[in-house]
C-alpha atoms as a PDB file:
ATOM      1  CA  UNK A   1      -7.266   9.137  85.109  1.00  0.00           C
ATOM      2  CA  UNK A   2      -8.666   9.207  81.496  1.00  0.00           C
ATOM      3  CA  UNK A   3     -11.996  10.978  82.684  1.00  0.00           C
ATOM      4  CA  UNK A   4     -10.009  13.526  84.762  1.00  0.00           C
ATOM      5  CA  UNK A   5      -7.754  13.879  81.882  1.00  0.00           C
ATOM      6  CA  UNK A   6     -10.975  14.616  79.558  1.00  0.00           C
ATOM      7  CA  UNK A   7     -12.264  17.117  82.152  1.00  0.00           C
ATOM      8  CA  UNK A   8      -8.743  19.278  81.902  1.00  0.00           C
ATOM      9  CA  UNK A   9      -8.783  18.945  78.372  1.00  0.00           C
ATOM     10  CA  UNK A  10     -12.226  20.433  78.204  1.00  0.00           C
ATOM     11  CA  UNK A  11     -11.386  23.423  80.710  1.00  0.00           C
ATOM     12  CA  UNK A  12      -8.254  24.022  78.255  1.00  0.00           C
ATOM     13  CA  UNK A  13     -10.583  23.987  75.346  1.00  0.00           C
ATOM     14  CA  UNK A  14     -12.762  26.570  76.877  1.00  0.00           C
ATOM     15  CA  UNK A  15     -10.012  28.849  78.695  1.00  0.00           C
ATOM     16  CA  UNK A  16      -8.941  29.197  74.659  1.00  0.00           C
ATOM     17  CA  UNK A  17     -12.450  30.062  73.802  1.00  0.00           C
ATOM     18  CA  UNK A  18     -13.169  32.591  75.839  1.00  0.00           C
ATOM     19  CA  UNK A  19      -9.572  34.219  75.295  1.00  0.00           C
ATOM     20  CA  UNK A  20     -10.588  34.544  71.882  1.00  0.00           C
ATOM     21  CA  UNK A  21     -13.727  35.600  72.486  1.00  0.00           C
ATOM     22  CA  UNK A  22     -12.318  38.335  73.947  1.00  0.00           C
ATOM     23  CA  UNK A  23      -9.902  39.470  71.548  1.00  0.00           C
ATOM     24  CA  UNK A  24     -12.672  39.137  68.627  1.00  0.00           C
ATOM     25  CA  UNK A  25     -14.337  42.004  70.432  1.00  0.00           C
ATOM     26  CA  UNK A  26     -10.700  44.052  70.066  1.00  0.00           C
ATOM     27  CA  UNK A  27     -10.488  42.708  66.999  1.00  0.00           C
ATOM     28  CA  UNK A  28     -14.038  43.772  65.113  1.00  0.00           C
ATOM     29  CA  UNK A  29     -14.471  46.709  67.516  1.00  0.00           C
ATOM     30  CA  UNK A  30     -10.936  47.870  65.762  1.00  0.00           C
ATOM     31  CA  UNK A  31      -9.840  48.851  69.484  1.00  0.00           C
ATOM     32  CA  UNK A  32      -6.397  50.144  70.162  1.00  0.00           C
ATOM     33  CA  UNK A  33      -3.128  48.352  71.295  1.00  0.00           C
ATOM     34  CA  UNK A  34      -3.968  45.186  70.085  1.00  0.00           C
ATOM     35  CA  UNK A  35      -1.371  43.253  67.990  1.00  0.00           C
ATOM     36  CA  UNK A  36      -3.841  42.787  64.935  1.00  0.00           C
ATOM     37  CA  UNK A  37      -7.320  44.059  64.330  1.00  0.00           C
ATOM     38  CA  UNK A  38      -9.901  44.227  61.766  1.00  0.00           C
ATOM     39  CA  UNK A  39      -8.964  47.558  59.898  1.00  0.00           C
ATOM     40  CA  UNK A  40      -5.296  49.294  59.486  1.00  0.00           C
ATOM     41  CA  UNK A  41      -2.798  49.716  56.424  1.00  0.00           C
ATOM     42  CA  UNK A  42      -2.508  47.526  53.762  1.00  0.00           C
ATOM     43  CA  UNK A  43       0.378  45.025  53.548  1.00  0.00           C
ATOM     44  CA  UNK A  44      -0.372  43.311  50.085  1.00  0.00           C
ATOM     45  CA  UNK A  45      -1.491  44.559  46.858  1.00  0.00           C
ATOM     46  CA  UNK A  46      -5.488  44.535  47.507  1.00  0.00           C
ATOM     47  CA  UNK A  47      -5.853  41.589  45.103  1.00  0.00           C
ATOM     48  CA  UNK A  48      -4.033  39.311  47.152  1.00  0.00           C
ATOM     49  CA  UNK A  49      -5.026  40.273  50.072  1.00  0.00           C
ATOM     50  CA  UNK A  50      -8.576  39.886  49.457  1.00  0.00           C
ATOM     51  CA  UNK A  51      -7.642  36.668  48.257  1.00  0.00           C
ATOM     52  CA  UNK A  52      -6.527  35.298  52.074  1.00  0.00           C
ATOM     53  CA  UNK A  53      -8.963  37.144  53.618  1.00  0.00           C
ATOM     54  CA  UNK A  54     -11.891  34.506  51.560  1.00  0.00           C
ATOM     55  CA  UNK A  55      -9.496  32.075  52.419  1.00  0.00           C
ATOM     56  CA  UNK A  56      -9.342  32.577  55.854  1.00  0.00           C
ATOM     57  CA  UNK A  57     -13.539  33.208  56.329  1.00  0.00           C
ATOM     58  CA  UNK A  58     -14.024  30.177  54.063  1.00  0.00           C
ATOM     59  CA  UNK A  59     -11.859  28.094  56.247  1.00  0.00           C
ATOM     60  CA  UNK A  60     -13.697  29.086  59.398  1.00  0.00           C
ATOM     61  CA  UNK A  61     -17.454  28.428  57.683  1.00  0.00           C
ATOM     62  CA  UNK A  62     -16.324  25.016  56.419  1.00  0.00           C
ATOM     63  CA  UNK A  63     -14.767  24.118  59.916  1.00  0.00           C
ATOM     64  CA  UNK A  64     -17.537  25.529  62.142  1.00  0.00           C
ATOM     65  CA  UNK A  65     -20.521  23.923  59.943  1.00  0.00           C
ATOM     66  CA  UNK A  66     -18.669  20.838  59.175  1.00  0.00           C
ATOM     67  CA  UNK A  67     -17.750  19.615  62.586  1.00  0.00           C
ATOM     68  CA  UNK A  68     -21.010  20.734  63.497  1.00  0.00           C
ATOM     69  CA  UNK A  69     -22.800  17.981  61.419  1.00  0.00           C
ATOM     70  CA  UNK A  70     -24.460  14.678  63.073  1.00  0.00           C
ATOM     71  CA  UNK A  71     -22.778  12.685  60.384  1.00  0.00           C
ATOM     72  CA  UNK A  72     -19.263  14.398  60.846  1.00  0.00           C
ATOM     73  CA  UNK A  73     -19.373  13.311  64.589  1.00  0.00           C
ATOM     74  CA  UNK A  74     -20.413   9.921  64.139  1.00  0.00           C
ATOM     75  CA  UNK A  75     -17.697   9.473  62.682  1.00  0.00           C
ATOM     76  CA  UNK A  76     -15.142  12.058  64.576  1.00  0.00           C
ATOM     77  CA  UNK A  77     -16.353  10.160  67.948  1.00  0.00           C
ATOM     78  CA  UNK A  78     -14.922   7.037  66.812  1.00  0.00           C
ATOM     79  CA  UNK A  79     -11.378   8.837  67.245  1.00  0.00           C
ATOM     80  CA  UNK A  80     -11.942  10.849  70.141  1.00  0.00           C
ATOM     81  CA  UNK A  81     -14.100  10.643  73.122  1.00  0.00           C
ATOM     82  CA  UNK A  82     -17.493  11.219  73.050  1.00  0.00           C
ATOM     83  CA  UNK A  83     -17.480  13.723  75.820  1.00  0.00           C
ATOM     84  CA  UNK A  84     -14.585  15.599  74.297  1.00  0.00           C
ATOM     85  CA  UNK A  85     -16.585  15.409  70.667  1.00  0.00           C
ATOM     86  CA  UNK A  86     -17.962  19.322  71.874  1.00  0.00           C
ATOM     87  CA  UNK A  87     -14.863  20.393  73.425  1.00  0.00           C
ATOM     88  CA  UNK A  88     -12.720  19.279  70.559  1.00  0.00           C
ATOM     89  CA  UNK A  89     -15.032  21.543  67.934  1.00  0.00           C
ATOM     90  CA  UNK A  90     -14.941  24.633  70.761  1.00  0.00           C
ATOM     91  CA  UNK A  91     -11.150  24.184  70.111  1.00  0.00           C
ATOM     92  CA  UNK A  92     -11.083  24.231  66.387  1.00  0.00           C
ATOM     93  CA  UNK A  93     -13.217  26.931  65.762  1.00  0.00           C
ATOM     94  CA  UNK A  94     -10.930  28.566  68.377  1.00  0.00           C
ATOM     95  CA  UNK A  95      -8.070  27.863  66.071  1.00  0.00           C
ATOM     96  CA  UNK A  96      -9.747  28.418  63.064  1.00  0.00           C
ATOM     97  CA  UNK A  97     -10.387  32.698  64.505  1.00  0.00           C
ATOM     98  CA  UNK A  98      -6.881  32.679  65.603  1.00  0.00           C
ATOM     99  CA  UNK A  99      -5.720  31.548  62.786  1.00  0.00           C
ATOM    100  CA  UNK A 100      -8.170  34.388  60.984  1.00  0.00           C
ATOM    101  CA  UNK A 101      -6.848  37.267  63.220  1.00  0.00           C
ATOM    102  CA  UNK A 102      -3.154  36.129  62.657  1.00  0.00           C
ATOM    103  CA  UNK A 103      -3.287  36.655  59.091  1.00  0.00           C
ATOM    104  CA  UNK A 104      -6.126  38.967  58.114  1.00  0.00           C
ATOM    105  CA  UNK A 105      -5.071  41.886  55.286  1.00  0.00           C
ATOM    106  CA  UNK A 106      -6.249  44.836  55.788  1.00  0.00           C
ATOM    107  CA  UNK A 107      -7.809  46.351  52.310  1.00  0.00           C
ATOM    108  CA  UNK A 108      -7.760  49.846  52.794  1.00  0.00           C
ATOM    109  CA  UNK A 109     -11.028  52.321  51.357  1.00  0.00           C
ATOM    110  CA  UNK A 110     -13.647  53.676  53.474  1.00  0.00           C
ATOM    111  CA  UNK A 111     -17.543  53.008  53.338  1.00  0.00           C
ATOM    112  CA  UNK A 112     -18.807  55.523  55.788  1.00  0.00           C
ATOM    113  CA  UNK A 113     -17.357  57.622  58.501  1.00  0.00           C
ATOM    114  CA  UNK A 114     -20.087  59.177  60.767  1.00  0.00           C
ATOM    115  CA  UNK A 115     -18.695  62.546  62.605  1.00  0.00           C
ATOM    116  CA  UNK A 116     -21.567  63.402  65.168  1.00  0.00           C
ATOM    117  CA  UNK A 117     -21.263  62.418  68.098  1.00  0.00           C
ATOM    118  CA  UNK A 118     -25.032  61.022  68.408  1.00  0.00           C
ATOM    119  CA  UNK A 119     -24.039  58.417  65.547  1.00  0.00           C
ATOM    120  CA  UNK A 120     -21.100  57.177  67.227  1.00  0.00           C
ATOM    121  CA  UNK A 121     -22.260  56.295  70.204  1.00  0.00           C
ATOM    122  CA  UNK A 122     -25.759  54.486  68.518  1.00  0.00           C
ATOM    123  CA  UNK A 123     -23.405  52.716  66.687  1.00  0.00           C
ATOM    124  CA  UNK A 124     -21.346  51.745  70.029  1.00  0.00           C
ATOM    125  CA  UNK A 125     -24.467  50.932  71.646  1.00  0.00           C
ATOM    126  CA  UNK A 126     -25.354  48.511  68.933  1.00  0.00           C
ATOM    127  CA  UNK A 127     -21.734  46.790  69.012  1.00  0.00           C
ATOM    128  CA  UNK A 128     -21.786  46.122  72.850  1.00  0.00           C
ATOM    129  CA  UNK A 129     -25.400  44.852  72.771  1.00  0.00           C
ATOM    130  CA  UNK A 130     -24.017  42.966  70.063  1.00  0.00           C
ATOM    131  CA  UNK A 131     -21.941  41.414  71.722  1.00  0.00           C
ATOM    132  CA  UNK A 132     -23.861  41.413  74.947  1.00  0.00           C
ATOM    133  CA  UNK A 133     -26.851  39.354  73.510  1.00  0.00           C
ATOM    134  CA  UNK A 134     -24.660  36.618  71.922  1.00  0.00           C
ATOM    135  CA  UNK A 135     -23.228  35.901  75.397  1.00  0.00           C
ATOM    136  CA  UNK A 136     -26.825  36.303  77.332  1.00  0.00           C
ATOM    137  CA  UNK A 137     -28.257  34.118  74.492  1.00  0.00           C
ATOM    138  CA  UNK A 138     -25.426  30.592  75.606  1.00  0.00           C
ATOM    139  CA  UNK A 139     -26.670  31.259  78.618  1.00  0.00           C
ATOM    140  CA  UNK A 140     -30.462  31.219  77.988  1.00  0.00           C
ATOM    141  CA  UNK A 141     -29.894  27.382  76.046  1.00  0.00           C
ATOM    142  CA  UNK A 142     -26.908  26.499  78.537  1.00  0.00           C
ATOM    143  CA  UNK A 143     -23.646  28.172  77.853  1.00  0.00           C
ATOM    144  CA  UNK A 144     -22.276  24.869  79.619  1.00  0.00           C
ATOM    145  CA  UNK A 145     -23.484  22.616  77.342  1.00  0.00           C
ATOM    146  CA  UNK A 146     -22.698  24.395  74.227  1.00  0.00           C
ATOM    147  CA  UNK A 147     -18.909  25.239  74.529  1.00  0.00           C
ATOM    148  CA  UNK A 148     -18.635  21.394  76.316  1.00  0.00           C
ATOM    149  CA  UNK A 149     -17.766  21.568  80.030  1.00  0.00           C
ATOM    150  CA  UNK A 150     -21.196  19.951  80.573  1.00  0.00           C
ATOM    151  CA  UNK A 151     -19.791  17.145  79.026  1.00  0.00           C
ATOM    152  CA  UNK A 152     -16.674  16.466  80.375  1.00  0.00           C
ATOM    153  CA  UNK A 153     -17.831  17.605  84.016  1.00  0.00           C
ATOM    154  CA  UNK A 154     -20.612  14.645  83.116  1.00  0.00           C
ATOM    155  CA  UNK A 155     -17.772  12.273  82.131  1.00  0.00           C
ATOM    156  CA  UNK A 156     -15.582  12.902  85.236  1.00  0.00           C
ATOM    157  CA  UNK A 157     -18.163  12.068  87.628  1.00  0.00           C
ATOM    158  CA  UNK A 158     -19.192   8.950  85.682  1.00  0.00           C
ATOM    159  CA  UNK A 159     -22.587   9.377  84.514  1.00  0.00           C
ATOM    160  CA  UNK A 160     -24.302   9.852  81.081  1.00  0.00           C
ATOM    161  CA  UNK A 161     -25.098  12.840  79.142  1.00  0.00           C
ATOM    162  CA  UNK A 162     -28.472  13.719  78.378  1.00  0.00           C
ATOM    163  CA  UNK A 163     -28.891  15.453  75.869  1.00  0.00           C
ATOM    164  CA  UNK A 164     -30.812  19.055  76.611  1.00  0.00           C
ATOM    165  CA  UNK A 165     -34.713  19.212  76.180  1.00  0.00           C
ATOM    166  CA  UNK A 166     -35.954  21.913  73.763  1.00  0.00           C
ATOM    167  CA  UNK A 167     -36.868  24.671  75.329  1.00  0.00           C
ATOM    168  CA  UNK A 168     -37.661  29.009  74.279  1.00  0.00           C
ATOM    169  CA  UNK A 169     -36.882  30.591  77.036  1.00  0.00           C
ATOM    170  CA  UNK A 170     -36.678  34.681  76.674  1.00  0.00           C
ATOM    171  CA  UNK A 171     -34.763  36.209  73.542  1.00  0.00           C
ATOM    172  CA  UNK A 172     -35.928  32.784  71.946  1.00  0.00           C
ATOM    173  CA  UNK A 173     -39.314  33.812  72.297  1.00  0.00           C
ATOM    174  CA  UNK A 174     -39.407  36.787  70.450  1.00  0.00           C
ATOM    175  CA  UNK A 175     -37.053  35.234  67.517  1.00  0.00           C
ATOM    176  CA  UNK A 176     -35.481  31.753  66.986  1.00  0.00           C
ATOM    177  CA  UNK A 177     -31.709  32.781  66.833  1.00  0.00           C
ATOM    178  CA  UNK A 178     -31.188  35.436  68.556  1.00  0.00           C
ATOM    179  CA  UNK A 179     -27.417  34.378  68.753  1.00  0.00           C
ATOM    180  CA  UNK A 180     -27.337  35.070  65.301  1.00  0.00           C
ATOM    181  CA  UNK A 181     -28.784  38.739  65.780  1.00  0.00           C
ATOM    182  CA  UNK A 182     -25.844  39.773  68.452  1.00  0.00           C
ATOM    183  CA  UNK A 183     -23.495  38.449  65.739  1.00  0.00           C
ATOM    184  CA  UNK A 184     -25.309  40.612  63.353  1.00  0.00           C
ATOM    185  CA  UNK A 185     -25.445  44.010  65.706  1.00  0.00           C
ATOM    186  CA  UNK A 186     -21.807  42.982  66.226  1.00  0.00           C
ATOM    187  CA  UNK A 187     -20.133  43.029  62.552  1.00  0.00           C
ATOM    188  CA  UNK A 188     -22.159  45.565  61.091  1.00  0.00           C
ATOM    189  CA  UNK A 189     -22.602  48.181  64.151  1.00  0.00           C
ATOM    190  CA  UNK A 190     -19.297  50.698  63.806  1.00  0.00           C
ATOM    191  CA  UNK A 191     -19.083  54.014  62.949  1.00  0.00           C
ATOM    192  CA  UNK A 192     -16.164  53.704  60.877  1.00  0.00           C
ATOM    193  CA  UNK A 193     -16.942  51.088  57.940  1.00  0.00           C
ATOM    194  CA  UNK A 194     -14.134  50.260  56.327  1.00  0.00           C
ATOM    195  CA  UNK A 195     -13.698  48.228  53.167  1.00  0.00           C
ATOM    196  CA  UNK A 196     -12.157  45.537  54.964  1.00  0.00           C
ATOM    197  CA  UNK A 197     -14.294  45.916  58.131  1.00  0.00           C
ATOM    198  CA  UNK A 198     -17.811  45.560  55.121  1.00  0.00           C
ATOM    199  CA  UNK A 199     -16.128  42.465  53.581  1.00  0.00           C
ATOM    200  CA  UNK A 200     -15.803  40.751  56.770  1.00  0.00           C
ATOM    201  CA  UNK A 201     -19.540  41.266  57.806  1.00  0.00           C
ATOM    202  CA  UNK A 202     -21.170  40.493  54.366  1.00  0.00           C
ATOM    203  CA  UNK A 203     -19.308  37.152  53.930  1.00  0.00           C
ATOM    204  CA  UNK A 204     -19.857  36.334  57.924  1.00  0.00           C
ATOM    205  CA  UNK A 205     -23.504  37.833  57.304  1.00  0.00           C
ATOM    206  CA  UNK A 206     -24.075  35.218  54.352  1.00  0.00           C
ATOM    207  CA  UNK A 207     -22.106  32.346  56.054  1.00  0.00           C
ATOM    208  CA  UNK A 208     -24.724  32.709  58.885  1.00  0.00           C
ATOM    209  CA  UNK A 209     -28.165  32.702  56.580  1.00  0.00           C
ATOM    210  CA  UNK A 210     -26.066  30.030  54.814  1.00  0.00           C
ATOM    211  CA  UNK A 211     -26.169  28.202  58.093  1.00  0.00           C
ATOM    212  CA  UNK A 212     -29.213  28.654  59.940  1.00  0.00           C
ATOM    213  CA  UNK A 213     -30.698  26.126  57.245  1.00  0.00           C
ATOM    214  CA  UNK A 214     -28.011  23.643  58.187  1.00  0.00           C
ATOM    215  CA  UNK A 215     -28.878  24.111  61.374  1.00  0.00           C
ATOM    216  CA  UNK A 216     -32.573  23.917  61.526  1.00  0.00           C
ATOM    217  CA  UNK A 217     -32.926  21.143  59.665  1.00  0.00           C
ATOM    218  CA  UNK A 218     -30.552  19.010  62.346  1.00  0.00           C
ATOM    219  CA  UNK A 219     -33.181  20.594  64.740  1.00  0.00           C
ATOM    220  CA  UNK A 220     -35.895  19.351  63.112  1.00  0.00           C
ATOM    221  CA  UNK A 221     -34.213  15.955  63.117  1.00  0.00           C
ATOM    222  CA  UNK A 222     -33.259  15.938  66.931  1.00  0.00           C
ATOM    223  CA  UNK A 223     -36.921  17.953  67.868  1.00  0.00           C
ATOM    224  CA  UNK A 224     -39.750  17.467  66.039  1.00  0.00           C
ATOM    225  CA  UNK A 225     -41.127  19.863  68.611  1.00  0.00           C
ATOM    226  CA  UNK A 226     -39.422  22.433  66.622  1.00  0.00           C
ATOM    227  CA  UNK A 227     -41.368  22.222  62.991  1.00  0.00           C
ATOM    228  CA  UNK A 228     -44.368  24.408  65.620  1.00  0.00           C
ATOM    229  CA  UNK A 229     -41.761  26.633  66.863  1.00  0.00           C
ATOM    230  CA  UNK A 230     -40.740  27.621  63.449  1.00  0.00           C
ATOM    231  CA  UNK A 231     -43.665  28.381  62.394  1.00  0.00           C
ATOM    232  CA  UNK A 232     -44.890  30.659  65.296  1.00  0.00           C
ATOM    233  CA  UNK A 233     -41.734  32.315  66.012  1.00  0.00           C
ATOM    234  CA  UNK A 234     -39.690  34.690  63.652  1.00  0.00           C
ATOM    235  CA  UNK A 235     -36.098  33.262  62.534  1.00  0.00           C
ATOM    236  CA  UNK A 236     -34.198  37.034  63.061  1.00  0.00           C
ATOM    237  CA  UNK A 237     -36.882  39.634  63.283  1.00  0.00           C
ATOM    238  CA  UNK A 238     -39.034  40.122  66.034  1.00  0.00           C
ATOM    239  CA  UNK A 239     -42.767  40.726  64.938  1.00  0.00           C
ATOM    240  CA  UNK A 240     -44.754  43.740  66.189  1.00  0.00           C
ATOM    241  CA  UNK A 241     -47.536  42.351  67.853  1.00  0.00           C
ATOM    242  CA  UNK A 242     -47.899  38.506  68.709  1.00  0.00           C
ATOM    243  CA  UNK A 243     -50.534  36.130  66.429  1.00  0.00           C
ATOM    244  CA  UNK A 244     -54.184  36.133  67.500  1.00  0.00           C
ATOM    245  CA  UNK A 245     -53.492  32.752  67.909  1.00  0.00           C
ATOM    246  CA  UNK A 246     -50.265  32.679  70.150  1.00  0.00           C
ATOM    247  CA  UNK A 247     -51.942  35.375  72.369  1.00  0.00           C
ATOM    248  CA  UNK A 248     -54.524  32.999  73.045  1.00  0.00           C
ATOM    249  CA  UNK A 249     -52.501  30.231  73.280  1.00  0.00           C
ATOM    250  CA  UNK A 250     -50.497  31.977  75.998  1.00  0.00           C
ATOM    251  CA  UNK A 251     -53.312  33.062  77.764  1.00  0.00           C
ATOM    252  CA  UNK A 252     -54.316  29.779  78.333  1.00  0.00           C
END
């Protein structure tokens, strides 16, 4: 009963993900007939509503790269199950973007506005594949795995999780987050940039660099297999043309 318990619980966890998922691309892309989105009129004076909107990204950055942290769920998997330690952070950082669209201010002021027709639908091609190549990128490490249904489908059959063996499989060969460059195409690809809409995407832009170094050093820790990969691969930009070296190497 408790693993079938832990499986639910993870399929809840995720069902909430993905729901959110979903309205973040409403939400960024500004689309229409949505209860709250990323742009619209101002509610506050601009002072305090600038003020919750830091609030609101700060309390997502410190949830989503806390909880993230070995030491955080060594000791977070003393309260809860260890195969519902993933699930569990899915569902916070769930939360934590609810939460974020609930209460979000608009500020009001325009950056740019592009007119021509040609600019608007670049910059609609770069939010879908945006968005596209964040999805196709959980897939390409194991979208399982990462938002925890690996884990609890592990659990309710009884056997062990194994953790996943580094691998670079397509995007990840070109550079090492490509995650992070949908998110990037994502925030900053619209071809209405509001005030609002630009403080969103500079803070989430410098939580992310913040981040990565958070990140890569766990990786380092977990894969020492990874100290080469960083060095031959690109962290966000793709290089031209391949090393001398790697060419070889691949040839081989």
């Amino acid at each position: 009963m408790k693993r079938f318990a832990i499986f639910v619980y993870g399929i809840v966890c995720y069902a909430v993900f993905f729901a959110t998922f979903l309205y973040a691309i409403a939400f960024i892309g500004d689309l229409p007939d949505i209860p709250r989105s990323i742009d619209g009129e101002p509610l506050l004076p601009s002072g305090q509503a600038l003020a919750i909107d830091l609030l609101l990204l700060t309390l997502f950055a410190v949830q989503h790269s806390v909880m993230a942290r070995p030491a955080f769920k060594a000791v977070w998997t003393r309260i809860i199950p260890t195969a519902a330690e993933r699930s569990t952070y899915v569902l916070f950082s769930s939360l934590a973007l609810i939460a974020l669209f609930r209460f979000w201010q608009p500020l009001g002021g325009q950056v740019w506005s592009l007119e021509s027709t040609v600019g608007q639908v670049l910059m609609y091609g770069g939010f879908a594949f945006g968005w596209a190549l964040v999805l196709y990128s959980t897939f390409l490490i194991n979208h399982f795995d990462l938002f925890g249904l690996r884990q609890v489908w592990l659990e309710l059959r009884g056997k062990p999780y194994t953790p996943l063996a580094f691998k670079t499989p397509g995007a990840y060969r070109l550079v090492r987050h490509p995650l992070y460059v949908g998110w990037f195409f994502a925030f900053w690809c619209t071809p209405n940039m509001s005030v609002t809409h630009m403080l969103f995407a500079l803070v989430s832009t410098a939580y992310i660099l913040a981040a990565i170094s958070f990140e890569e050093r766990d990786l380092l820790q977990a894969h020492p297999e990874y100290a080469d990969y960083r060095r031959r691969v690109p962290m966000l930009l793709p290089r031209l043309r391949a090393p001398v070296q790697q060419e070889m190497d691949e040839a081989a």
